[in-house]
Protein backbone atom coordinates (compact mmCIF):
# COMPACT_ATOMS: atom_id res chain seq x y z
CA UNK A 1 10.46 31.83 22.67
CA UNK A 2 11.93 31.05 26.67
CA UNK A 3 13.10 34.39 27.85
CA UNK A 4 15.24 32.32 29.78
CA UNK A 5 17.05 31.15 26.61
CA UNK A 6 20.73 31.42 26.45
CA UNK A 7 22.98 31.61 23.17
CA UNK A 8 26.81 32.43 22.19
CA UNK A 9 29.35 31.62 21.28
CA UNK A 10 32.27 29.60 22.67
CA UNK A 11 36.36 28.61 21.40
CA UNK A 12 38.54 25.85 22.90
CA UNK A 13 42.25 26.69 22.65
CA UNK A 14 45.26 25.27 24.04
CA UNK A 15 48.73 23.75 22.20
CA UNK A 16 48.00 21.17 20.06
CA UNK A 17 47.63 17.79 21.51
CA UNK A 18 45.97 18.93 24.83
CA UNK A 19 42.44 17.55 23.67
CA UNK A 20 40.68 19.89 22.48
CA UNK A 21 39.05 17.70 19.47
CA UNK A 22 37.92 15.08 22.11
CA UNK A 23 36.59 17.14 24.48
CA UNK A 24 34.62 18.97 21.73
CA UNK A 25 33.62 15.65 20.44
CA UNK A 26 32.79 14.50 24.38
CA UNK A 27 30.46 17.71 24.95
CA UNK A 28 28.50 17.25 21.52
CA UNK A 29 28.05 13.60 22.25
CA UNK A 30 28.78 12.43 18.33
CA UNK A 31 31.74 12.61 16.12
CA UNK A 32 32.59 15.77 14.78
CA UNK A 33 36.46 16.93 14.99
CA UNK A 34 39.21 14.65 14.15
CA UNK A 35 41.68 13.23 16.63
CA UNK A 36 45.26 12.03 16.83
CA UNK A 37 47.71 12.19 18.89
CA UNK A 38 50.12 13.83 16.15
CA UNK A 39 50.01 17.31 16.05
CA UNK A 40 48.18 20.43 13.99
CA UNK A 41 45.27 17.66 13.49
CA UNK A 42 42.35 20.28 13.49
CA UNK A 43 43.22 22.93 10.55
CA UNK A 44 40.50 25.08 10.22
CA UNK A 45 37.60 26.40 12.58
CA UNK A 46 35.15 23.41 13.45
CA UNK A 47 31.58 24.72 13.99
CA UNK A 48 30.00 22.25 16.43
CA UNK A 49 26.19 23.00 18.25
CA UNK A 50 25.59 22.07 21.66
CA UNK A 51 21.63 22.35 21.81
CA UNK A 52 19.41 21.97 25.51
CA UNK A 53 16.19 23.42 27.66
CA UNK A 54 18.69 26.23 28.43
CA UNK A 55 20.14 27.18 25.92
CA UNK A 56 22.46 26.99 22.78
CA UNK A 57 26.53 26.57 22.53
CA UNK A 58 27.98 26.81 19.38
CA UNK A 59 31.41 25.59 19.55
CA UNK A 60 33.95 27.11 17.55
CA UNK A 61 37.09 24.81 17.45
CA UNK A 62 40.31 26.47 16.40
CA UNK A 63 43.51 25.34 15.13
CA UNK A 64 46.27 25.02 18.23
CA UNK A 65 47.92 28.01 18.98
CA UNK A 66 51.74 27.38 17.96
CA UNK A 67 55.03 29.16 16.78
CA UNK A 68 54.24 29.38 13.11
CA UNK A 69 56.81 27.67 10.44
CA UNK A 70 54.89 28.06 7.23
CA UNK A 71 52.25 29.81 5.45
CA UNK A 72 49.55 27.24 6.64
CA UNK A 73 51.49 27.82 10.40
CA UNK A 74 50.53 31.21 9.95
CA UNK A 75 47.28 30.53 8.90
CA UNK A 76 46.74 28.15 11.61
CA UNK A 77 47.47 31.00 14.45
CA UNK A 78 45.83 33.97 13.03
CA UNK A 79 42.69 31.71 12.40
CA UNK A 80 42.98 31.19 16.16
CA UNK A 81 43.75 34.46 17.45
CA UNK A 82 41.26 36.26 16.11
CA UNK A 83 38.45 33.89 17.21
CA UNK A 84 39.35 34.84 20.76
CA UNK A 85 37.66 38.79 20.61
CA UNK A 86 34.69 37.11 18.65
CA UNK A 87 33.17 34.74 21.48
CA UNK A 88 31.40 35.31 24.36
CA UNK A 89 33.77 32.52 26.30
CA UNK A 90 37.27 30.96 25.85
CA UNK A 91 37.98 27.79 27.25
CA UNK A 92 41.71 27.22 27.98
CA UNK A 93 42.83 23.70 27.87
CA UNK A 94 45.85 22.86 29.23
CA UNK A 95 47.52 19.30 30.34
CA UNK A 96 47.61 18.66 34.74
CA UNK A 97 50.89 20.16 35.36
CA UNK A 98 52.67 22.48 37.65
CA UNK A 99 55.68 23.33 35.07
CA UNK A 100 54.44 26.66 32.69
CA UNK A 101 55.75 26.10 29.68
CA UNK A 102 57.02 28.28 26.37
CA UNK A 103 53.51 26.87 24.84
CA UNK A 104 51.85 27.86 27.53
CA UNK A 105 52.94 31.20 28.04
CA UNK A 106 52.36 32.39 24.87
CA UNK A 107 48.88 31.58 25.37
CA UNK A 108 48.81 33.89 28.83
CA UNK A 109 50.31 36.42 26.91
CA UNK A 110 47.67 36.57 24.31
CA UNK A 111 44.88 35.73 26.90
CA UNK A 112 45.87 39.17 28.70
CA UNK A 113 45.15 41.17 25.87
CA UNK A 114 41.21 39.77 25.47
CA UNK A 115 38.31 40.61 27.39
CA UNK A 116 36.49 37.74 26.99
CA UNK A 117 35.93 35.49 29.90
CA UNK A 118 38.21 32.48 30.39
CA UNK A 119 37.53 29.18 31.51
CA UNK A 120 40.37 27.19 32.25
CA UNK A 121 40.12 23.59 31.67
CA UNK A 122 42.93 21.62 33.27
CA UNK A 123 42.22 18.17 31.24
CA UNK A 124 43.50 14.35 31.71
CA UNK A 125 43.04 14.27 35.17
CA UNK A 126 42.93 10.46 34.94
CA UNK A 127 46.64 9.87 34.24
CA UNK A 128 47.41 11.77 37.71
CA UNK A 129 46.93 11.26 41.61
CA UNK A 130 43.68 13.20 42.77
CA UNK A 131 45.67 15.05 45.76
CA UNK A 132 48.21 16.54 43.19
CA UNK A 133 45.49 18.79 41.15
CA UNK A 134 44.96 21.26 43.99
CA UNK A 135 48.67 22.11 42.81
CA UNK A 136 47.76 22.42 38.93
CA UNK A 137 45.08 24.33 39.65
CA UNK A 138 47.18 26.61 42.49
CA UNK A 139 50.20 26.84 39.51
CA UNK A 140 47.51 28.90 37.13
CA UNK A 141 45.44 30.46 39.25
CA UNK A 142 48.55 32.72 39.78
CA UNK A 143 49.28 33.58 36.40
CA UNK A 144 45.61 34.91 35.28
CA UNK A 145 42.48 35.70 36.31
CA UNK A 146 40.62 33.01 35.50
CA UNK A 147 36.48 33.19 35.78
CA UNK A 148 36.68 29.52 36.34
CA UNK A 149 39.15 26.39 36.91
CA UNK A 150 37.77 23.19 36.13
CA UNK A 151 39.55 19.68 36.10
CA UNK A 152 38.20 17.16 33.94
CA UNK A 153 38.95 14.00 31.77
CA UNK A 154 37.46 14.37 28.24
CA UNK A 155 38.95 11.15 27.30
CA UNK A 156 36.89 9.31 30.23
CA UNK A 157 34.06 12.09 30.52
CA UNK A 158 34.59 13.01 34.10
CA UNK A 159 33.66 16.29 35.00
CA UNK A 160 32.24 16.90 31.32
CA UNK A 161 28.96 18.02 32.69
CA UNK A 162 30.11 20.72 34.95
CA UNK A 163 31.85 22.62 31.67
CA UNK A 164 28.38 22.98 29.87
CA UNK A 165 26.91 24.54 33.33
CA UNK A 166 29.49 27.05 33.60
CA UNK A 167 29.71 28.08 29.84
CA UNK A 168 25.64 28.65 30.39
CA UNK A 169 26.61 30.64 33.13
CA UNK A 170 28.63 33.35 30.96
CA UNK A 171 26.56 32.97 28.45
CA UNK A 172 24.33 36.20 27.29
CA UNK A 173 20.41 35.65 26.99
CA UNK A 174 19.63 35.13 23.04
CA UNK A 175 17.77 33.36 20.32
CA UNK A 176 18.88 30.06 19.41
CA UNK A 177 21.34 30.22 15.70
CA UNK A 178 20.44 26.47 14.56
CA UNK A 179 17.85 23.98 14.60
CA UNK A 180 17.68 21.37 17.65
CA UNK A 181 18.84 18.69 15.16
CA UNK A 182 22.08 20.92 13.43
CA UNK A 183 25.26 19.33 15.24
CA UNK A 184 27.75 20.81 12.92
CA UNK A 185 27.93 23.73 9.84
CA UNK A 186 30.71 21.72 8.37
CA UNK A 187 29.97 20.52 4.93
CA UNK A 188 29.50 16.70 4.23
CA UNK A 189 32.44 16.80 1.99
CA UNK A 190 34.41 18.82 4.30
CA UNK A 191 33.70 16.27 7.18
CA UNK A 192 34.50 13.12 4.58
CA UNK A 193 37.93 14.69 3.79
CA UNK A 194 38.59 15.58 7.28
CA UNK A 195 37.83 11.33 8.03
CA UNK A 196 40.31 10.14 5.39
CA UNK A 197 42.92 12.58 6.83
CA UNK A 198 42.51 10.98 10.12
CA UNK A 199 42.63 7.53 8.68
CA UNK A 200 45.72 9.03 7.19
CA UNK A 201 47.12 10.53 9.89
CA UNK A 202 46.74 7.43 12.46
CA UNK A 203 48.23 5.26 9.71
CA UNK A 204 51.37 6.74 8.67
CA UNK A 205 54.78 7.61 10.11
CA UNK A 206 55.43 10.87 12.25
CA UNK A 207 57.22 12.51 9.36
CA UNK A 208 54.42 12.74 6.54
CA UNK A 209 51.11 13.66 7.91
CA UNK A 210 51.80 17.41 8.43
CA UNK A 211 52.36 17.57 4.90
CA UNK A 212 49.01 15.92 3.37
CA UNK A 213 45.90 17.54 3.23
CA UNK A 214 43.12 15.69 1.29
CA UNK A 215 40.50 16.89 -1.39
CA UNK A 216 37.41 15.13 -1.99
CA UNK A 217 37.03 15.52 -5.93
CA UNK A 218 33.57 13.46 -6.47
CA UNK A 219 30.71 12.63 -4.16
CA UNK A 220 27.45 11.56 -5.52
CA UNK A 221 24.49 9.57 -4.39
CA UNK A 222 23.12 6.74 -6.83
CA UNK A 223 19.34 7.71 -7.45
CA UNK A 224 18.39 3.66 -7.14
CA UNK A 225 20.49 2.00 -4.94
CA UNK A 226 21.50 3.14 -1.02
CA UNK A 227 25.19 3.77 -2.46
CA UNK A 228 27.60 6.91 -2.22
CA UNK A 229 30.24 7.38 -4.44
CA UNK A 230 33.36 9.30 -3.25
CA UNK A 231 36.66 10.08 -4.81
CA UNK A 232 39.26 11.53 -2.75
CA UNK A 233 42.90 13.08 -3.30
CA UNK A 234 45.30 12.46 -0.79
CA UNK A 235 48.19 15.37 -1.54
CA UNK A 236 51.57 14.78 -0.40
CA UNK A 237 54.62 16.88 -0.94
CA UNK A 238 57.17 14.45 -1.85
CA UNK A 239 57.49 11.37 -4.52
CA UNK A 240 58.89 9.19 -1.56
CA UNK A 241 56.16 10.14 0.48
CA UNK A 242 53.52 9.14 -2.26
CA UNK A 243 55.54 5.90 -2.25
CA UNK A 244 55.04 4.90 1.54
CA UNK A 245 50.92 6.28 1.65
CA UNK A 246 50.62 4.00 -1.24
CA UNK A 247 52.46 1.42 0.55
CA UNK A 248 53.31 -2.45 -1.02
CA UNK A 249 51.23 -3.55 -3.38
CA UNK A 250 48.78 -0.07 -2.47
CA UNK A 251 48.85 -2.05 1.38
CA UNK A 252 48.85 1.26 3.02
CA UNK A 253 46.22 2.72 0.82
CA UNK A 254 43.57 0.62 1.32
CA UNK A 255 43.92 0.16 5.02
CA UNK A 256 43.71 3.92 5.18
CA UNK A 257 40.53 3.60 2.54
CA UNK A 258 39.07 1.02 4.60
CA UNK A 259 39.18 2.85 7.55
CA UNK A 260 37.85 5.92 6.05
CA UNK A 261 34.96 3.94 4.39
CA UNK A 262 34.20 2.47 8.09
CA UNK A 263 33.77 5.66 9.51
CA UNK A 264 32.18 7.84 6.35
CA UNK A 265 29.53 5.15 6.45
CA UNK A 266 28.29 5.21 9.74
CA UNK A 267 28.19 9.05 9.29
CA UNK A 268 26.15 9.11 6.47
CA UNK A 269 24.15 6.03 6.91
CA UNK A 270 24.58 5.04 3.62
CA UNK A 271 27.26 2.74 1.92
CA UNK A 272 29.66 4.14 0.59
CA UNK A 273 32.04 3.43 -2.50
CA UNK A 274 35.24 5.30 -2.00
CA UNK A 275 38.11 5.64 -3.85
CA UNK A 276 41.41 7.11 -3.08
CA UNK A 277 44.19 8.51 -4.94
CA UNK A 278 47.41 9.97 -4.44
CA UNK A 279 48.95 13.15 -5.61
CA UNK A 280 52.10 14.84 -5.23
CA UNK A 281 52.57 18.96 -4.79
CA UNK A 282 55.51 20.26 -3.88
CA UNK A 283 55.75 22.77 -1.22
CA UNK A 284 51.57 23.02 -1.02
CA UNK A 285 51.76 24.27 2.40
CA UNK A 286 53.08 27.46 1.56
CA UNK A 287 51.13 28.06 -1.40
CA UNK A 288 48.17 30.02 -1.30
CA UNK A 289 46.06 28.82 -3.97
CA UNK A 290 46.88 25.52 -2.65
CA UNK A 291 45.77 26.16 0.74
CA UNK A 292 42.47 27.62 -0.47
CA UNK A 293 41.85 24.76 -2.39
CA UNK A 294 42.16 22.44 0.38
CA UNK A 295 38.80 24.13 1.80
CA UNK A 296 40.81 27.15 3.96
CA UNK A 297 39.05 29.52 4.37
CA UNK A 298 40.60 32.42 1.82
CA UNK A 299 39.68 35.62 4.43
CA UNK A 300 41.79 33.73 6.99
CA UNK A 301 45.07 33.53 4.99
């Protein structure tokens, strides 16, 4: 074993939308958290493994850090507080800015109280002018200590590299937790109902998505032929809802199936036969058993 070996453990957090998925997704080099621009995309804690000569990173993606509304809110933001005392870094995404927002502050707030080191990340760098970032960068260095400020664009990988050297840096010496080849703990199924949410997600209209979650009822290899069969819930809480994911003439549903298929195929190198359904129940997000059932994990609630 290299002596030299470094392990741990590391979170992104940041209000939804900053990139947090991407960048995860940018550092890994493959596919593994959902993205859209609409918020509360990434639900539960995303396991991702960054694997090199030195060392190990195992990513642990948390839901965005938010005002809670609901039951799942609340689920969301306890899910992601707690994470922060269990790593051995936090990175802090935030958007290039010199405004500190409500969002923002709530984060600082919380980040005080943790004695884990912090990494801020100030991402999408390319949609401002280079001379203005020494002011982002002045704007938080005021309000925390951080161990590190780093401005990067995950969306167009600038700067990428320089976040894996400095999460090595605070990393502690320690045996490596997966295989070379492990990329992610997440389930197959887990991953296949996280794609069709996506599809989902990017499809509809701003007011549904935060109420569907999706459950993947069947999935099954044929023993001859190179062929996986999935069956997949999408759960809505409204009849009118069901009515526009179904869309006319089941238009909506199959673009949204097609998508998914696209996408589940290429992950699992196989072809795939899915089929998708659509369910209503009422008020799931603030049900319990419901929220377990959607593949939440049960200690977090």
């Amino acid at each position: 074993m290299n002596s030299n070996f470094k392990s741990g453990f590391v979170t992104l957090i940041g209000r939804p939308n900053v990139g947090k998925s991407t960048l995860m997704n940018t550092l890994i080099g493959q596919k593994i958290a959902i993205t859209s621009k609409k918020p509360q995309t990434t639900r539960n804690r995303i396991q991702t493994v960054y694997t090199s000569e030195q060392g190990q990173i195992v990513f642990v993606d948390t839901p965005g850090i938010h005002k809670a509304k609901n039951r799942l809110g609340e689920y969301m933001v306890n899910t992601a507080e707690r994470t922060l005392n269990e790593v051995d870094v936090i990175l802090w995404l935030v958007e290039p800015s010199t405004f500190i927002g409500a969002g923002e502050k709530h984060i600082i707030e919380m980040l005080k109280k943790v004695n884990t080191p912090v990494i801020l990340i100030i991402n999408k760098i390319d949609t401002v002018k280079k001379d203005e970032i020494l002011e982002f960068i002045d704007t938080y260095r005021k309000v925390l200590d951080f161990q590190e400020i780093i401005p990067i664009s995950a969306l167009r990988k600038e700067n990428t590299s320089v976040v894996i050297d400095m999460i090595f840096k605070y990393l502690p010496y320690g045996p490596q937790f997966f295989d070379e080849d492990t990329i992610t703990d997440q389930p197959e199924r887990q991953i296949v109902a996280e794609i069709v949410r996506e599809k989902a997600l990017h499809a509809l209209d701003e007011e549904i998505p935060h109420g569907i979650a999706v459950s993947v009822d069947k999935m099954k290899k044929r023993s001859r032929a190179k062929i996986t069969d999935i069956e997949a819930t999408i759960v809505c809480e409204r009849e009118s809802h069901k009515g526009i994911i179904i869309g006319k003439g089941g238009a909506m549903l199959k673009k949204i199936g097609s998508n998914a298929r696209y996408e589940i195929e290429r992950m699992l190198d196989t072809q795939v036969n899915l089929q998708l359904w659509v369910k209503v129940k009422k008020d799931w997000r603030d049900s319990d058993f419901l929220i377990k059932n959607f593949g939440y994990n049960q200690k977090d609630i």
